[in-house]
N, C-alpha and C. Protein backbone atom coordinates (compact mmCIF):
# COMPACT_ATOMS: atom_id res chain seq x y z
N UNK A 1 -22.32 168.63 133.40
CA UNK A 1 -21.80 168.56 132.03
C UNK A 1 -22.27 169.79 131.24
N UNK A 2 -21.36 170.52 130.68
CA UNK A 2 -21.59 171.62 129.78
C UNK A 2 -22.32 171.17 128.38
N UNK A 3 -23.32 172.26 128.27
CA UNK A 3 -24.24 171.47 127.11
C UNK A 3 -24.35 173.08 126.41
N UNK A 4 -23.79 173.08 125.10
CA UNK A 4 -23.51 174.20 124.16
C UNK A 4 -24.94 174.22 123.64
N UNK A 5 -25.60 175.23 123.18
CA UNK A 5 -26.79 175.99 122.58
C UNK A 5 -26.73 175.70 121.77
N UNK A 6 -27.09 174.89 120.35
CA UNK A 6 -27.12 174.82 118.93
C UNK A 6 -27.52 176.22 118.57
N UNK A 7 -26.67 176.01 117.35
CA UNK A 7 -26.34 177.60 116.70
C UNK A 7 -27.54 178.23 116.41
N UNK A 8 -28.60 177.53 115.41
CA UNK A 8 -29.90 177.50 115.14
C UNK A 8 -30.77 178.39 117.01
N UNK A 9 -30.44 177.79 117.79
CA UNK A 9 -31.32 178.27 118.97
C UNK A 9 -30.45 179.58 119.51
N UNK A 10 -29.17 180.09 119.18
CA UNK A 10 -28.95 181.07 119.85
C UNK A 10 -28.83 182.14 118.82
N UNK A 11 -29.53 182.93 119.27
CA UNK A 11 -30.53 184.11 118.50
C UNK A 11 -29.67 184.91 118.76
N UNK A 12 -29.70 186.45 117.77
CA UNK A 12 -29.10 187.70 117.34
C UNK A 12 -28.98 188.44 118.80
N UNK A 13 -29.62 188.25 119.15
CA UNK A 13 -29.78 188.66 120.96
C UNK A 13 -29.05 188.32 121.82
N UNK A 14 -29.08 187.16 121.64
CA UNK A 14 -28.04 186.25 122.84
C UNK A 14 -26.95 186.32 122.79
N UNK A 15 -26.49 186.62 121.17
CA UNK A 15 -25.01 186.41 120.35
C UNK A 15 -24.66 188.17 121.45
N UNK A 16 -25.53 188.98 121.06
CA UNK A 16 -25.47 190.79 121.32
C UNK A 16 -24.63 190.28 122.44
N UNK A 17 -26.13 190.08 123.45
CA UNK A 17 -25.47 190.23 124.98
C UNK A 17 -24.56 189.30 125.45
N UNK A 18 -24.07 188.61 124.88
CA UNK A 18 -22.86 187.79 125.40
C UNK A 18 -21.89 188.25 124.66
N UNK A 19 -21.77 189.28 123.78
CA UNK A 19 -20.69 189.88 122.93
C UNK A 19 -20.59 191.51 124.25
N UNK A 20 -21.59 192.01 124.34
CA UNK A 20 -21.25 193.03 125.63
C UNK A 20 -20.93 192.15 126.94
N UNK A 21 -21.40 191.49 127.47
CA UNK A 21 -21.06 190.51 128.38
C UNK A 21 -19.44 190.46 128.80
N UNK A 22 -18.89 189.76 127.61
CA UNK A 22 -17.63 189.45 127.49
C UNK A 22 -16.60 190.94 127.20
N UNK A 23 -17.13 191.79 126.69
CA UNK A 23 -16.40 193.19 126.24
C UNK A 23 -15.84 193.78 127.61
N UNK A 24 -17.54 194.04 128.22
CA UNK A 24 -17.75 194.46 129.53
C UNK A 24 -16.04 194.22 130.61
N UNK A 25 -16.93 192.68 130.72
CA UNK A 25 -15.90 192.17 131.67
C UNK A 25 -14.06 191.92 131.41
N UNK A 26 -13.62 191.81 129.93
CA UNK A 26 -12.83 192.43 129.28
C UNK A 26 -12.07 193.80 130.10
N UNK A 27 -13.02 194.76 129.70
CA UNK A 27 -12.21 196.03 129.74
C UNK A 27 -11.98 195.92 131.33
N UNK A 28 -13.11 195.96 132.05
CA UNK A 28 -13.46 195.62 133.34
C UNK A 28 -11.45 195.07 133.82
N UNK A 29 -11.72 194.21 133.65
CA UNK A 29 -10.38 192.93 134.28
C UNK A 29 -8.90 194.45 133.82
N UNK A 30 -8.73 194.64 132.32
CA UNK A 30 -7.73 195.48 131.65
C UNK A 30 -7.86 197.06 132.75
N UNK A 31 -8.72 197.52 133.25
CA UNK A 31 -8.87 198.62 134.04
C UNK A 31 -7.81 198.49 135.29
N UNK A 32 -8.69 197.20 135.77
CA UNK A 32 -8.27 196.81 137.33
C UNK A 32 -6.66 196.49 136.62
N UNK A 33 -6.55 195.97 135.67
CA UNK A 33 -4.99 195.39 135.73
C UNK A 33 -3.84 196.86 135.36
N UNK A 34 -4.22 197.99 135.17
CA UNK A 34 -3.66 199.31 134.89
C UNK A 34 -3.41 200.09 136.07
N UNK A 35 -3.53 199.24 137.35
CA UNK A 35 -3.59 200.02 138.55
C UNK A 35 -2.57 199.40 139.23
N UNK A 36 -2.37 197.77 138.73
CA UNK A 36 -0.80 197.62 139.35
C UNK A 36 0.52 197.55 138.48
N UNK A 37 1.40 197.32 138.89
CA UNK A 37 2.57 197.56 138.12
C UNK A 37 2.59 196.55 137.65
N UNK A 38 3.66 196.09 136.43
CA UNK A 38 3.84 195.10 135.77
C UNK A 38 4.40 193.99 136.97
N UNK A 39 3.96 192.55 136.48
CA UNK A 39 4.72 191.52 137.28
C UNK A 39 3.31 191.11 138.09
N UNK A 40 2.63 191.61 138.14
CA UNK A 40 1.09 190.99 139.37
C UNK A 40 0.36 190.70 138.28
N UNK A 41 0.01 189.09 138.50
CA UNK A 41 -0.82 188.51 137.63
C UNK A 41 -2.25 188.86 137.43
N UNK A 42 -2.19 189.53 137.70
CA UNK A 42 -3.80 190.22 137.09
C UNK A 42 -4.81 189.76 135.91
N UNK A 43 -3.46 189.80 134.48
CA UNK A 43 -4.21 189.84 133.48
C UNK A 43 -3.98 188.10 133.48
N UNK A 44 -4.42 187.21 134.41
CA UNK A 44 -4.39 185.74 134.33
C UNK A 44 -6.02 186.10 134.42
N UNK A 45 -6.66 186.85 134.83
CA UNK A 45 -7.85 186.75 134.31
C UNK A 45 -9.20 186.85 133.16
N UNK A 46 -7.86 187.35 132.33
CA UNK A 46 -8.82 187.53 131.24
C UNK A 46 -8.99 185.85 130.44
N UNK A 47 -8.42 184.87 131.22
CA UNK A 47 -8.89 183.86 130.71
C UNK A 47 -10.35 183.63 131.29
N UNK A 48 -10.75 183.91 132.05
CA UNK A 48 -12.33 183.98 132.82
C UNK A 48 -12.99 183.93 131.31
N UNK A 49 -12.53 185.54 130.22
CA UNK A 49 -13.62 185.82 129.24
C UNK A 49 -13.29 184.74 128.20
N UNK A 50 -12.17 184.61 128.35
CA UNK A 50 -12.09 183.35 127.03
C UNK A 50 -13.47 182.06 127.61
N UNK A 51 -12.90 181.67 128.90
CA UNK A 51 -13.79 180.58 129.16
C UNK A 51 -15.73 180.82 128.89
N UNK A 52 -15.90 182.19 129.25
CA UNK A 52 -17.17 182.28 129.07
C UNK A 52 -17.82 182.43 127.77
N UNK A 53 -17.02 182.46 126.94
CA UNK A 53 -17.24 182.12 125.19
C UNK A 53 -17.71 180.75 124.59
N UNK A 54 -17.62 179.72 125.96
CA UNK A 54 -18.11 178.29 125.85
C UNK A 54 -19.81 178.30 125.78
N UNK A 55 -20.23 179.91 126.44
CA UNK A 55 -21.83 179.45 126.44
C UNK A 55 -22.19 180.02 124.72
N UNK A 56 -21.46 180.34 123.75
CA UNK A 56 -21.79 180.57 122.41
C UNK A 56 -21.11 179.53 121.63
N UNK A 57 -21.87 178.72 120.79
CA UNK A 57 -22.15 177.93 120.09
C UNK A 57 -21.04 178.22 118.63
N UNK A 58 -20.46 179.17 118.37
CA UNK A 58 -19.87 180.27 117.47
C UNK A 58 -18.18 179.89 117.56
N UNK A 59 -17.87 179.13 117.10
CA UNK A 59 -16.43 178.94 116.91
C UNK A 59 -15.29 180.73 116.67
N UNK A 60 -16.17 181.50 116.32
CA UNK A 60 -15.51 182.80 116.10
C UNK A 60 -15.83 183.88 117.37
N UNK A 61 -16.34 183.26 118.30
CA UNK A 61 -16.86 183.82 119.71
C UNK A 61 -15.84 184.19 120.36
N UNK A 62 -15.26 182.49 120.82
CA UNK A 62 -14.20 182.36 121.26
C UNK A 62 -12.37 182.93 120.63
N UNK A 63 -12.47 183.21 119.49
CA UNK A 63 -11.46 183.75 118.54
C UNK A 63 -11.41 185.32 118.69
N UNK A 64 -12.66 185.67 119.10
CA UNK A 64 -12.63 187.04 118.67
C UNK A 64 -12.56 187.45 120.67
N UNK A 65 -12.64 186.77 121.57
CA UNK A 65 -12.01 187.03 122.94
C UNK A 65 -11.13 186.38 123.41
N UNK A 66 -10.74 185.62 122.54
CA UNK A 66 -8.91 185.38 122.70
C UNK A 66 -8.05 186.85 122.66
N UNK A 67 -8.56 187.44 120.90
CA UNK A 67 -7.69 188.56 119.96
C UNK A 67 -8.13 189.85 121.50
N UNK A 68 -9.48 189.77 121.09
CA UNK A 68 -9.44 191.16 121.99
C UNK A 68 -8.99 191.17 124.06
N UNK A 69 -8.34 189.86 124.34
CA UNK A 69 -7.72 189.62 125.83
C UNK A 69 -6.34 190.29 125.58
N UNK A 70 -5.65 189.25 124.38
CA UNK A 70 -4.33 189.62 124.17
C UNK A 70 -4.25 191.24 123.52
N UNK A 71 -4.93 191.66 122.89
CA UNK A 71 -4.79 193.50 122.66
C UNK A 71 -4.66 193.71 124.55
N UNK A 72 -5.75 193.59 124.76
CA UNK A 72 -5.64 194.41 126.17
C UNK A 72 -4.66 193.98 127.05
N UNK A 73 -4.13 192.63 127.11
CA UNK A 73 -3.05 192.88 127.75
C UNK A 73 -1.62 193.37 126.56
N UNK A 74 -1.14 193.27 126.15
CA UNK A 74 -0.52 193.87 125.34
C UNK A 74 -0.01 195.78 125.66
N UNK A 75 -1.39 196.32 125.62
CA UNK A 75 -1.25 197.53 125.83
C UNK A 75 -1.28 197.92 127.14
N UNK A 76 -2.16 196.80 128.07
CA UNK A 76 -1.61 197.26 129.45
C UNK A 76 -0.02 196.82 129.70
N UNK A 77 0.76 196.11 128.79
CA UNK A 77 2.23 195.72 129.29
C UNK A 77 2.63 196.92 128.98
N UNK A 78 2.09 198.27 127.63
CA UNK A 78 2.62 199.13 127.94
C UNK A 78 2.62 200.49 128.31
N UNK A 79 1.33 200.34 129.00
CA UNK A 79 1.05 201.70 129.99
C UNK A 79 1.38 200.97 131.22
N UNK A 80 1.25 199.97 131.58
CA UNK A 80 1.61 199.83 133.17
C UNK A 80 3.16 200.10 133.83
N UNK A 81 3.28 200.66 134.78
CA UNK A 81 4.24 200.89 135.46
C UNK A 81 5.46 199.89 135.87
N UNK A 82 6.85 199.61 135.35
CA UNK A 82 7.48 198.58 136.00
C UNK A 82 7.29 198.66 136.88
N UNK A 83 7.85 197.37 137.59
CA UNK A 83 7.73 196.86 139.04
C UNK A 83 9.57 195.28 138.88
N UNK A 84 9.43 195.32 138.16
CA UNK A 84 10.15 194.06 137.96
C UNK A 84 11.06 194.00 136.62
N UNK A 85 12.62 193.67 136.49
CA UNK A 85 12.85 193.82 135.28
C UNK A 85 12.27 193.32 133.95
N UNK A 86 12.58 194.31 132.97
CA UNK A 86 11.69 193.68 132.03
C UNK A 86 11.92 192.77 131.34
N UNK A 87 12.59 191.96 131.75
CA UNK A 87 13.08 190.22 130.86
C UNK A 87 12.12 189.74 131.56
N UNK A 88 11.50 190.15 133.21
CA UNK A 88 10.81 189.17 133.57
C UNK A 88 9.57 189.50 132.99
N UNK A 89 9.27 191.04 133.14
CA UNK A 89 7.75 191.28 132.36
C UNK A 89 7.63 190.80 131.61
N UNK A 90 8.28 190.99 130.40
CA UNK A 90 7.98 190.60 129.35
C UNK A 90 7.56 189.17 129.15
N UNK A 91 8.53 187.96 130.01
CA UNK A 91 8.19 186.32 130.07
C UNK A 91 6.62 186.70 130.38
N UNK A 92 6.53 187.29 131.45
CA UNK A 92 4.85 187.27 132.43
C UNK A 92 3.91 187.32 131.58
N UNK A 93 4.27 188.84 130.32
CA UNK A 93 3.47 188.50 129.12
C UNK A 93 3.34 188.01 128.32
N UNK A 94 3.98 187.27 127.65
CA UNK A 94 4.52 186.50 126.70
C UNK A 94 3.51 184.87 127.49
N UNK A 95 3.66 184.70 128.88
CA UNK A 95 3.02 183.37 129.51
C UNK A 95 1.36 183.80 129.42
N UNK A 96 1.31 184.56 129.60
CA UNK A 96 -0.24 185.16 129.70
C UNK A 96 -0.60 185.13 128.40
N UNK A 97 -0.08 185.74 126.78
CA UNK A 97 -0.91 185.18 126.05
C UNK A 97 -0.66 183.82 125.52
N UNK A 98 0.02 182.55 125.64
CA UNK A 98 -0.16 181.59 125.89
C UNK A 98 -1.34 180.58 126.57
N UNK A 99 -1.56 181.21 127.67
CA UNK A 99 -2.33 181.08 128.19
C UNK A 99 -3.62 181.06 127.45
N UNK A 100 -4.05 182.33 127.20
CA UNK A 100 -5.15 183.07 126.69
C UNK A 100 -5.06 181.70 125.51
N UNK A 101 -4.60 181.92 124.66
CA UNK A 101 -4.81 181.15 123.32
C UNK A 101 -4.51 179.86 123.61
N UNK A 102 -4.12 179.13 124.64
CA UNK A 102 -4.05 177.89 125.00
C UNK A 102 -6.38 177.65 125.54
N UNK A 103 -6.45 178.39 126.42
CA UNK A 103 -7.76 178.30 126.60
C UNK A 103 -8.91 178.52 125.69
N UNK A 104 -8.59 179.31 124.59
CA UNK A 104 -8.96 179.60 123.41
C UNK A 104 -9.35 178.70 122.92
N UNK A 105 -8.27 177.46 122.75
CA UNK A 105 -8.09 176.03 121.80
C UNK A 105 -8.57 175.53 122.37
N UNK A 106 -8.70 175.32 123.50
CA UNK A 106 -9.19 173.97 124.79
C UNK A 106 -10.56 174.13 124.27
N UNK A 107 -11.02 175.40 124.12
CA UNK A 107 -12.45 175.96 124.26
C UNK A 107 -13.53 175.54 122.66
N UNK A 108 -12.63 175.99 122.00
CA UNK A 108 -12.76 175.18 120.40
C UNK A 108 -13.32 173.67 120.13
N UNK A 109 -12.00 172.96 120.84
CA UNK A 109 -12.01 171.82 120.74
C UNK A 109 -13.05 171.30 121.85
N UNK A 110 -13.81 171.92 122.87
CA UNK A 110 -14.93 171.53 123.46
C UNK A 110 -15.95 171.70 123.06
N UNK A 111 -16.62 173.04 121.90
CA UNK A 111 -17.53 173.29 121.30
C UNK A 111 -18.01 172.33 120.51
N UNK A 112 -16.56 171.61 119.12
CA UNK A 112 -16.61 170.38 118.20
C UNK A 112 -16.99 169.68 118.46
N UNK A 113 -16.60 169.12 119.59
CA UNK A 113 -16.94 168.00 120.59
C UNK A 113 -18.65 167.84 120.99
N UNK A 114 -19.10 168.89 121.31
CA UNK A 114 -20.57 169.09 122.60
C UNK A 114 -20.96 169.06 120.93
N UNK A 115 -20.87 169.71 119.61
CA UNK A 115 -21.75 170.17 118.27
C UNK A 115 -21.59 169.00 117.98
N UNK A 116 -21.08 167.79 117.65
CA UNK A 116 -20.52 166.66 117.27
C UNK A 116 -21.80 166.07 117.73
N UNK A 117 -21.14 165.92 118.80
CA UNK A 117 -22.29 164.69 119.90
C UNK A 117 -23.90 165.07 120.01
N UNK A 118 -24.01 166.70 120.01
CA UNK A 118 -25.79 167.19 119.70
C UNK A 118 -26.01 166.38 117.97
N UNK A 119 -24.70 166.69 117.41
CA UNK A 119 -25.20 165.99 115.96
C UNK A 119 -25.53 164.80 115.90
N UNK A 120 -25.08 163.71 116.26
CA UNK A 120 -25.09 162.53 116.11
C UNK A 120 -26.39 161.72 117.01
N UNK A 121 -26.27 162.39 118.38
CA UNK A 121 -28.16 162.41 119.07
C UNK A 121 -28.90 162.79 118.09
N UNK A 122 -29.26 164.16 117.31
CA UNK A 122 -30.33 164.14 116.51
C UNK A 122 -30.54 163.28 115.10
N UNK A 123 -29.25 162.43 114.77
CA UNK A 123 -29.44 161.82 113.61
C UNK A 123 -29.86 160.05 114.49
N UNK A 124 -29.48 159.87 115.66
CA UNK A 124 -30.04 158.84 115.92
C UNK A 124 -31.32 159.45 116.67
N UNK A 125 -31.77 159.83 116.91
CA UNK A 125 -33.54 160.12 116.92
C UNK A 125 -34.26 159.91 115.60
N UNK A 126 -33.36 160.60 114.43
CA UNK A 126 -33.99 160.47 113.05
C UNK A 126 -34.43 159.24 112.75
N UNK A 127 -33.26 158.28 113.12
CA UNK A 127 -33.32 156.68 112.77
C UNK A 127 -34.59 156.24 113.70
N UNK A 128 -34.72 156.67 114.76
CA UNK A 128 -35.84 156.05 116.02
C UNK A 128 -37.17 156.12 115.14
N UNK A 129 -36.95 157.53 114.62
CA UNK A 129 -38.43 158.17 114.09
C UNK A 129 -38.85 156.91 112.91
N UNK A 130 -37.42 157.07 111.77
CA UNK A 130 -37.89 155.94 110.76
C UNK A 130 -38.34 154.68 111.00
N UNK A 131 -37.98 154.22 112.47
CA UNK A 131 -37.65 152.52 112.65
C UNK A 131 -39.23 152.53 112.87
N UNK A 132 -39.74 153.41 114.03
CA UNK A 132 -41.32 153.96 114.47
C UNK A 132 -42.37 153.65 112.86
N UNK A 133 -41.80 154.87 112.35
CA UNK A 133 -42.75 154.49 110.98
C UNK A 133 -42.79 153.65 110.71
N UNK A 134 -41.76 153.00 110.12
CA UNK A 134 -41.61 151.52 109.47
C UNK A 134 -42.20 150.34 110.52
N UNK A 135 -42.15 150.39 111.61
CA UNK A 135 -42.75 149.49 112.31
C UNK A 135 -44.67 149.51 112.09
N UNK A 136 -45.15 150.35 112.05
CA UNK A 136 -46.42 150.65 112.35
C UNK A 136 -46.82 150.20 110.58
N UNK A 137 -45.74 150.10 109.55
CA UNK A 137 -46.50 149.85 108.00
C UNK A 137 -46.80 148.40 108.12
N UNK A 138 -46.40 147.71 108.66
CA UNK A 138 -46.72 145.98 108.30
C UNK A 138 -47.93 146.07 108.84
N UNK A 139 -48.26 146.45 110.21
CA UNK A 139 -50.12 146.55 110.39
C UNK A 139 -50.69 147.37 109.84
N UNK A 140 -50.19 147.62 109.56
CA UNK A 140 -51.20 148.82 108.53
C UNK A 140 -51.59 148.46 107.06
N UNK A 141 -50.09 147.85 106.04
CA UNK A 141 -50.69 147.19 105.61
C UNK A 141 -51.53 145.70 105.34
N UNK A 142 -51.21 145.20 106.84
CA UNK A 142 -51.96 143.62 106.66
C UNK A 142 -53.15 144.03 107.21
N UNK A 143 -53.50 145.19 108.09
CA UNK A 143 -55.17 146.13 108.04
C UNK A 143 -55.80 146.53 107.03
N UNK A 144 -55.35 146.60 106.23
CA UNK A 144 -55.44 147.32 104.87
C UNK A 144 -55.82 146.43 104.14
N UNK A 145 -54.74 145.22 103.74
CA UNK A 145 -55.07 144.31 102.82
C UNK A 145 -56.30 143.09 103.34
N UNK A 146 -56.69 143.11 104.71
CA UNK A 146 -58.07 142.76 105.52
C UNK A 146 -59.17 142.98 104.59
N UNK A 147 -59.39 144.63 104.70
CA UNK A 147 -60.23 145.27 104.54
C UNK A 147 -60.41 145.14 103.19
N UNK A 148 -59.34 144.96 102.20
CA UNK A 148 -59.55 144.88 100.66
C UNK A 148 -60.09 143.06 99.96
N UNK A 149 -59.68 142.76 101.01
CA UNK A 149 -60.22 141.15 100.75
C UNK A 149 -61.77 140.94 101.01
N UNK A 150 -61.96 141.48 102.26
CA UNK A 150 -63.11 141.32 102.98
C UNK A 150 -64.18 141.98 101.85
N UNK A 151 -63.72 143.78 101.37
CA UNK A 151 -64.23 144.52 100.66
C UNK A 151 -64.70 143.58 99.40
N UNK A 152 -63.85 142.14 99.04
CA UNK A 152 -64.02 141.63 97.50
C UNK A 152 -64.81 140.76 97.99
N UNK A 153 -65.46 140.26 99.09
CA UNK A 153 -65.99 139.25 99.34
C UNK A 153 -67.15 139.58 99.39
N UNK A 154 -67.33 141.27 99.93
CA UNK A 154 -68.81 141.24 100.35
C UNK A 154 -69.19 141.69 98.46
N UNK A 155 -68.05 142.47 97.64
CA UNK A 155 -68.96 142.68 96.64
C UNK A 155 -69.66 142.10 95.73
N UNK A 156 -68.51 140.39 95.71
CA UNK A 156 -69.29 139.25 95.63
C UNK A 156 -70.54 138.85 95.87
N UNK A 157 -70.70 138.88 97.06
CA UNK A 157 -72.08 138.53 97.80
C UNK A 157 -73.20 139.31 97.57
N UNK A 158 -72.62 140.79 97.27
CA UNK A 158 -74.05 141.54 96.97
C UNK A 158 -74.39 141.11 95.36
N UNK A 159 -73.44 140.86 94.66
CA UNK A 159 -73.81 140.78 93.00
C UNK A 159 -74.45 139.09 93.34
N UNK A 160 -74.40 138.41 94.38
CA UNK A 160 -75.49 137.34 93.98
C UNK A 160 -74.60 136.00 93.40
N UNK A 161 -73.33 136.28 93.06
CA UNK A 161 -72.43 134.97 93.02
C UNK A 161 -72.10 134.08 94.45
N UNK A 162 -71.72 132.81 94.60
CA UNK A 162 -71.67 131.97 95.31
C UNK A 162 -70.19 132.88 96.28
N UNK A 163 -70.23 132.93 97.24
CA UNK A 163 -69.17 133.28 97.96
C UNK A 163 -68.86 132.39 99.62
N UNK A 164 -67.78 132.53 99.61
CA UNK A 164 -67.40 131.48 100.84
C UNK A 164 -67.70 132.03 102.34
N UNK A 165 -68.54 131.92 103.33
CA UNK A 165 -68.90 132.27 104.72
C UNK A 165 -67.61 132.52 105.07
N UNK A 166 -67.17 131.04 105.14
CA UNK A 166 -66.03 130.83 106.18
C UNK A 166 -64.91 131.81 105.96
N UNK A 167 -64.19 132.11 104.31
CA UNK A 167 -63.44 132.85 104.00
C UNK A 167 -63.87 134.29 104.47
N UNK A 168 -64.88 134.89 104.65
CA UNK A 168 -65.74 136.06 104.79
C UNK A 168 -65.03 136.34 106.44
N UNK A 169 -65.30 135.54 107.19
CA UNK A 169 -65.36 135.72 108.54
C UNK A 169 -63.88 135.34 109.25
N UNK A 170 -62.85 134.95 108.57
CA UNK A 170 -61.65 134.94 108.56
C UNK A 170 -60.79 136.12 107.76
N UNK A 171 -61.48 136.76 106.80
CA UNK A 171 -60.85 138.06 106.44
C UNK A 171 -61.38 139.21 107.50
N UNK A 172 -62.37 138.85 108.23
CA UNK A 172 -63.00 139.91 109.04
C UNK A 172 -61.99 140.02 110.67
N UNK A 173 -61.97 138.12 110.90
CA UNK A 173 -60.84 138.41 112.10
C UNK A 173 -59.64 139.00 111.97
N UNK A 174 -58.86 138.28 110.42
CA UNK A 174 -57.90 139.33 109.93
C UNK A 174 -57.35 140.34 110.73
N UNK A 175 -58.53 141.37 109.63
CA UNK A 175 -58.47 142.74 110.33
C UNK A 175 -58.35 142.97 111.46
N UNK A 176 -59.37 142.27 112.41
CA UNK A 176 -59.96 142.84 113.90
C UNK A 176 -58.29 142.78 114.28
N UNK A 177 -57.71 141.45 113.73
CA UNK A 177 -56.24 141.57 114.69
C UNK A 177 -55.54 142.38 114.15
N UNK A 178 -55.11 142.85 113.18
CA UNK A 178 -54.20 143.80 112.15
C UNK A 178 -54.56 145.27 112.75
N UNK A 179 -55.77 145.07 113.32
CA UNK A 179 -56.36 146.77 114.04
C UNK A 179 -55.96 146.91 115.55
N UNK A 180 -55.88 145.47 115.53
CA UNK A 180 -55.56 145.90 117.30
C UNK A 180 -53.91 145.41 117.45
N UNK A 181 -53.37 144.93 116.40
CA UNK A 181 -51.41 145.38 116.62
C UNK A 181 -51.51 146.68 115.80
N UNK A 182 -51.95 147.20 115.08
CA UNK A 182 -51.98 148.95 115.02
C UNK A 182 -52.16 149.23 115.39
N UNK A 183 -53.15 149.67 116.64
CA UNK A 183 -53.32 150.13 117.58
C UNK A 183 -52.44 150.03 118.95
N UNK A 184 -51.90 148.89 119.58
CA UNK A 184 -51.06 148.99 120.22
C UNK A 184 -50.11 149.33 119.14
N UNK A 185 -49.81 149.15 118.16
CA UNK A 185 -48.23 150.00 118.12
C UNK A 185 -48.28 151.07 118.09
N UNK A 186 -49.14 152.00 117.70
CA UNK A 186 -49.90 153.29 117.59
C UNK A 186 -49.50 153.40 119.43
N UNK A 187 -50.10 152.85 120.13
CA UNK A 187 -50.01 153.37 121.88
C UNK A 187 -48.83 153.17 122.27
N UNK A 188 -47.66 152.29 122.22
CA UNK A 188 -46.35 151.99 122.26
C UNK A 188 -45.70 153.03 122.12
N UNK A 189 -45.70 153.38 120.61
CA UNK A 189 -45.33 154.52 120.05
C UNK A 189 -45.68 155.77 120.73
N UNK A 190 -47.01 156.17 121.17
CA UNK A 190 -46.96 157.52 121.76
C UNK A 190 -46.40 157.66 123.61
N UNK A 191 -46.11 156.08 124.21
CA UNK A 191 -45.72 156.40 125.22
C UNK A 191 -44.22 156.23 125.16
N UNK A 192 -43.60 155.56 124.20
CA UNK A 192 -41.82 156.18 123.98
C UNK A 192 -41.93 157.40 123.63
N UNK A 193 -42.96 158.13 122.77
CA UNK A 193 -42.35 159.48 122.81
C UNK A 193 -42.75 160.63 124.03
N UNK A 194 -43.75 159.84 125.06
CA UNK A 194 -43.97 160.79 125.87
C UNK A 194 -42.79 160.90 126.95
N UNK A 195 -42.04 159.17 126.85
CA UNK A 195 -40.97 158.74 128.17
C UNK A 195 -39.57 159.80 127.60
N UNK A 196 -39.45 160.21 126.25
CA UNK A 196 -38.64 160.68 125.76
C UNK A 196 -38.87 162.20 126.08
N UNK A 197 -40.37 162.72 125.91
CA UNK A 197 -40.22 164.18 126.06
C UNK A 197 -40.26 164.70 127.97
N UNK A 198 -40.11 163.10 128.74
CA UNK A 198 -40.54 163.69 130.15
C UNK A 198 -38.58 163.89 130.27
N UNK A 199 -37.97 162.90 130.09
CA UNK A 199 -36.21 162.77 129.84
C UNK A 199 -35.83 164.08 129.60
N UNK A 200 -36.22 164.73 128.77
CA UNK A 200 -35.84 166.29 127.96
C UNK A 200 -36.36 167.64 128.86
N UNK A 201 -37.16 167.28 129.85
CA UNK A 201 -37.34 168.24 130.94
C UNK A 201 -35.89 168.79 131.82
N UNK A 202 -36.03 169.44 131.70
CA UNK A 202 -34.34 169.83 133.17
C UNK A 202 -35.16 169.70 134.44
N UNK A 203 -34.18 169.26 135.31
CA UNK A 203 -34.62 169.00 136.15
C UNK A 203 -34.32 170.09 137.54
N UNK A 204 -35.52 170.69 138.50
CA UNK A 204 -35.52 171.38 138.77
C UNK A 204 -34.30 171.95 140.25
C-alpha cells in the first residue's frame, strides 16, 4: 500500500530532488522519443514521471509533470520525423496527452485520499490521547481527595480535638487503593503506547 509523506515531513530537499528526479527522467524519455519517427509509442512513457509524482505529498507536483510531459511531447510531435499519416499522428498525440492528464487525475485523487486517511488516523490518536487523560483523572482525583480527608483528620488529631480512628484508617485505605488504580492505569497506559510505537516500526 502506497503511503504519501505528509507535507510537514517532506523537506525543501526532497521537494529539490524529486523535482530533478522527475525533470531528469522527463527529458531523458523526450530524447529517446526524438530518435524515432512519429507513430512509436514512446512518449507512453512519460506517464512513468507523472506516476512518480505520487511519492510528493504536493498536489502541484503532480500538475506541474503532467504540463511539463505534454510540452515535451508536443514538441517532439514536431521535430520528429513522419512515419505514418498525420491524421494518425496526430490521434497518437492527442491519446498520449489524455493519457498523461488522465494519470495526472488518478494521481490527485490518490494523494486526497492517502492525506485524508493520514488525517483522520491522527485526529483519532488525538481522541486516544484525551480518552488516556481523562481516564487516569478519576484516580487521581479520588487519590487526591484521600489524601485531603486523611490530611483533615490528622490536623484534627494534632490540635487535640476528639477525632474518629476508624474514619482515619479508612481514608488511609482510600488512598492506598486510589494509588494503586493510578498506578496501574499509569502502567496500562505506558504499555498501549509502547504496543503502539512497536506497530509504527517498518518492518524489515
Amino acid at each position: 500500500m502506497l503511503r504519501i509523506v505528509p507535507v510537514s515531513l517532506f523537506s525543501k530537499k526532497k521537494r529539490l530532488a524529486f523535482a530533478l528526479l522527475s525533470g531528469f527522467l522527463a527529458v531523458g524519455i523526450f530524447l529517446v522519443d526524438l530518435q524515432f519517427p512519429r507513430g512509436v509509442a514512446i512518449g507512453l512513457l512519460y506517464i512513468t514521471v507523472v506516476l512518480i509524482s505520487l511519492k510528493s505529498p504536493h498536489f502541484e507536483d503532480t500538475v506541474y509533470s503532467a504540463l511539463l510531459c505534454s510540452f515535451l511531447s508536443v514538441i517532439d510531435y514536431i521535430y520528429s520525423e513522419p512515419a505514418v499519416p498525420a491524421s494518425i499522428s496526430l490521434t497518437n498525440r492527442i491519446l498520449y496527452l489524455g493519457t498523461i492528464w488522465t494519470t495526472a487525475v488518478i494521481c490527485i485523487l490518490r494523494k486526497q485520499s492517502e492525506l485524508e486517511r493520514q488525517k483522520l488516523q491522527e485526529q483519532m490518536m488525538e481522541e486516544r490521547e484525551k480518552e488516556k487523560r481523562l481516564s487516569m483523572m478519576t484516580p487521581l482525583t479520588n487519590f487526591m481527595s484521600s489524601l485531603l480527608r486523611l490530611g483533615i483528620e490528622a490536623k484534627v488529631a494534632q490540635e487535640g480535638q476528639a477525632s474518629n480512628v476508624e474514619k482515619m484508617l479508612e481514608n488511609i485505605n482510600n488512598a492506598i487503593q486510589h494509588a494503586n488504580q493510578l498506578s496501574s492505569q499509569i502502567n496500562a497506559t505506558g504499555n498501549k503506547t509502547l504496543e503502539s510505537d512497536e506497530q509504527k516500526v517498518p518492518q524489515g
